[in-house]
N, C-alpha and C. Protein backbone atom coordinates (compact mmCIF):
# COMPACT_ATOMS: atom_id res chain seq x y z
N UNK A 1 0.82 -1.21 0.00
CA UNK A 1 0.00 0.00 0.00
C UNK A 1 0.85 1.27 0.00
N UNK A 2 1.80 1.30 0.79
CA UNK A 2 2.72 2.52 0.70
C UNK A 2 3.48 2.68 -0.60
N UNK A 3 3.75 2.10 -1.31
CA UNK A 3 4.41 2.43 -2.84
C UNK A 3 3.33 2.85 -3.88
N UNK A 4 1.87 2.11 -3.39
CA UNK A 4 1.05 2.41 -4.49
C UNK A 4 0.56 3.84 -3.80
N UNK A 5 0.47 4.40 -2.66
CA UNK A 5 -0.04 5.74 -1.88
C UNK A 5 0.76 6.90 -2.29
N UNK A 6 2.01 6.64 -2.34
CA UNK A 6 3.24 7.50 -2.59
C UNK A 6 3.02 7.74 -4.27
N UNK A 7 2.62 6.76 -5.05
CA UNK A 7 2.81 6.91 -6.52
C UNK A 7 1.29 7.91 -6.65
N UNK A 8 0.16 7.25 -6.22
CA UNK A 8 -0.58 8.07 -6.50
C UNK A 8 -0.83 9.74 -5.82
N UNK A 9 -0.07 10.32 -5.07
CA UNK A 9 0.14 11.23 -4.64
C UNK A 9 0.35 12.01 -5.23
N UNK A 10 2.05 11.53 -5.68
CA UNK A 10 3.01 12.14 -6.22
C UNK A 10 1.86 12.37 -7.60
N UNK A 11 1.57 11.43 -8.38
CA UNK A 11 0.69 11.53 -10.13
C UNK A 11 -0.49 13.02 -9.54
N UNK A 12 -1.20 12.61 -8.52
CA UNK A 12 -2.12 13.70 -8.19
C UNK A 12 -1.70 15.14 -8.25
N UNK A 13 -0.27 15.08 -8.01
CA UNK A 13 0.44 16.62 -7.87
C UNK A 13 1.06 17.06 -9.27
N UNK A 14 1.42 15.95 -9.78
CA UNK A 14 1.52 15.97 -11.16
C UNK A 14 3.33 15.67 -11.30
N UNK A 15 4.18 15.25 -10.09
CA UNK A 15 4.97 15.54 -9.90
C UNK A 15 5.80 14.38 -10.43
N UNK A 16 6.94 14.15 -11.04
CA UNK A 16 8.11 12.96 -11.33
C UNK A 16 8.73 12.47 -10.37
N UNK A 17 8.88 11.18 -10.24
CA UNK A 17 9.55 11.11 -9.16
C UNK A 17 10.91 11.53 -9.07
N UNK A 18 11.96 12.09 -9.82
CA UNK A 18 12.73 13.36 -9.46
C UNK A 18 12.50 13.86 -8.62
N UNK A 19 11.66 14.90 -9.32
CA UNK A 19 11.06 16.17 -8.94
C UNK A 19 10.37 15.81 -7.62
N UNK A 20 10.40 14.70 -6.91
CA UNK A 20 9.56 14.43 -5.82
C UNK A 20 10.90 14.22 -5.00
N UNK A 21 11.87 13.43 -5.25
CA UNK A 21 13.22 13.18 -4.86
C UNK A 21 13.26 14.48 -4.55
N UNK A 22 13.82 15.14 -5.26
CA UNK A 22 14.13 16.60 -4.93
C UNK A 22 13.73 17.21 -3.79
N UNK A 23 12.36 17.84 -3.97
CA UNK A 23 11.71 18.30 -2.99
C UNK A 23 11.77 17.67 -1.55
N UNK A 24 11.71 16.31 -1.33
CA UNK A 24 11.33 15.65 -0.51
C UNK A 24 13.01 15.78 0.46
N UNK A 25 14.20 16.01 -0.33
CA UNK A 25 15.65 15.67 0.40
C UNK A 25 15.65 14.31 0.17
N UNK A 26 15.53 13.57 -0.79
CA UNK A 26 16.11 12.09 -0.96
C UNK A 26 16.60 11.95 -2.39
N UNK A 27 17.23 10.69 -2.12
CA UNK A 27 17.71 10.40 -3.42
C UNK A 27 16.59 9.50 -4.64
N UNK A 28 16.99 9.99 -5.60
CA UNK A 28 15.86 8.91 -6.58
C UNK A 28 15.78 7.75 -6.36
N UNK A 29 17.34 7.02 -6.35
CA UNK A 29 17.31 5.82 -6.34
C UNK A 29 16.09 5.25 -5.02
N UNK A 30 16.51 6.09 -4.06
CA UNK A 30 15.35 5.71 -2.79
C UNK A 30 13.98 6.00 -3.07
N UNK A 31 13.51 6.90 -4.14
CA UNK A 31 12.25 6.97 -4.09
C UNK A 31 11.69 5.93 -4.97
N UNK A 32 12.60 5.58 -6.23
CA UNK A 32 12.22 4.18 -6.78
C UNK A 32 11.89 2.88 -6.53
N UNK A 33 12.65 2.95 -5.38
CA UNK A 33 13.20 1.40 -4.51
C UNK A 33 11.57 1.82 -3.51
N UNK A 34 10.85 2.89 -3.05
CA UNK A 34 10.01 2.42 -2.16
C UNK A 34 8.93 2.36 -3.27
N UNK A 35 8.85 3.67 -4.17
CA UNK A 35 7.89 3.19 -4.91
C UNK A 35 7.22 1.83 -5.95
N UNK A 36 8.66 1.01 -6.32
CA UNK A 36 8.41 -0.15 -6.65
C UNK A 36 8.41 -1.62 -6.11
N UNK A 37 8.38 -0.91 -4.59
CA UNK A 37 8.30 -2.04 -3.30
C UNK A 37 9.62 -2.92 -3.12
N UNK A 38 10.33 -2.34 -3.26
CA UNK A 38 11.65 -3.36 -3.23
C UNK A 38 12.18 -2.36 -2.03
N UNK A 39 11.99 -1.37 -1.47
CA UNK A 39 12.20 -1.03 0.09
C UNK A 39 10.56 -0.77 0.73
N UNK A 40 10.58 -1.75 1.30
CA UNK A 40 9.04 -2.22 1.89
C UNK A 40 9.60 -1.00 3.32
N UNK A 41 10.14 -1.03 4.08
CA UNK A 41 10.41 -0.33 5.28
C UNK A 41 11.31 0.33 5.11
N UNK A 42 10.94 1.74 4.51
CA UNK A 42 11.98 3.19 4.50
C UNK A 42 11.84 3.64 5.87
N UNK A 43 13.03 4.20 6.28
CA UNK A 43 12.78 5.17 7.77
C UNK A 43 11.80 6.00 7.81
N UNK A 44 11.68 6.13 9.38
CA UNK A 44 10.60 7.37 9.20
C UNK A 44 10.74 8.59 9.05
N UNK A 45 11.98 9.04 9.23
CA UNK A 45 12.98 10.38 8.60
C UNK A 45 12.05 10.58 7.14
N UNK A 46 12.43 9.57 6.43
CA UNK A 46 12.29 9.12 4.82
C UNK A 46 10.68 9.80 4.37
N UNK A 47 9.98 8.60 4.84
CA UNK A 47 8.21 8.66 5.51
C UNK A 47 8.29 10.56 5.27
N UNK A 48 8.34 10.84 6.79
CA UNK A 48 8.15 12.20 6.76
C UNK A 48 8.66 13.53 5.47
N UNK A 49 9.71 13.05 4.89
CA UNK A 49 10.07 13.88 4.21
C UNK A 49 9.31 13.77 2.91
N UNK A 50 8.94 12.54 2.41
CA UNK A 50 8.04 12.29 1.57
C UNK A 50 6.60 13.20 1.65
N UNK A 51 6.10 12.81 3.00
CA UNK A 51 4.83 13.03 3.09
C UNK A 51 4.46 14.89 3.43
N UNK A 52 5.82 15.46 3.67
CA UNK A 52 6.23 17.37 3.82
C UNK A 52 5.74 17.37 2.30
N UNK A 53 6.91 16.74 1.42
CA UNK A 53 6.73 17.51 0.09
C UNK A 53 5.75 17.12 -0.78
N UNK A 54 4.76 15.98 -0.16
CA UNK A 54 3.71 15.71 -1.00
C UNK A 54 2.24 16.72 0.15
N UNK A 55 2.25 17.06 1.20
CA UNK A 55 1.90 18.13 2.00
C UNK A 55 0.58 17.09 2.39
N UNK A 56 1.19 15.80 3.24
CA UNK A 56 -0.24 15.36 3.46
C UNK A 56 0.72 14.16 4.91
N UNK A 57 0.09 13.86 5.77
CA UNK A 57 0.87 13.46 6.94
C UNK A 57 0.76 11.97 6.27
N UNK A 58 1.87 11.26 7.49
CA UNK A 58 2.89 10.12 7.29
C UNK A 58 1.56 9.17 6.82
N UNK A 59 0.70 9.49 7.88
CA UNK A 59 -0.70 8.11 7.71
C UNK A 59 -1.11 7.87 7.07
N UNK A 60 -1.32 9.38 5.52
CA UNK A 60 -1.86 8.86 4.33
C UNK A 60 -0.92 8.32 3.75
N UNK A 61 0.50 8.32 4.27
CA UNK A 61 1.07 7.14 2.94
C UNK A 61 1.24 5.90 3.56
N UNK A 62 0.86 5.64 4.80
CA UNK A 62 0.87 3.97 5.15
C UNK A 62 -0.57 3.65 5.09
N UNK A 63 -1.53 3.93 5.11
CA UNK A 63 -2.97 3.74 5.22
C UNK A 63 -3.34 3.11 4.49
């Protein structure tokens, strides 16, 4: 659920995952790896920084 929450977020904002890398303070490679479930458990550092630059708290992306 969290890779498919994060993807549809990010599409809702209209944003690349770059451009989401970016914003967020991570690296692509890390936003790939959660978005295509091959990092099932990112930190919650990670979590949070995701969920700042997509402007919606940690819960909607584990929910």
């Amino acid at each position: 659920m969290l890779s498919k929450n994060i993807k549809q977020l990010r599409k809702k904002y209209n944003l690349s995952q770059e451009q989401l890398a970016q914003k967020a303070g991570i690296t692509y490679s890390t936003l790939i790896k959660i978005e295509s479930g091959l990092n099932k458990n990112p930190t919650l550092d990670t979590l949070r920084k995701i969920a700042d630059a997509l402007k919606v708290g940690v819960d909607n992306l584990i929910k």
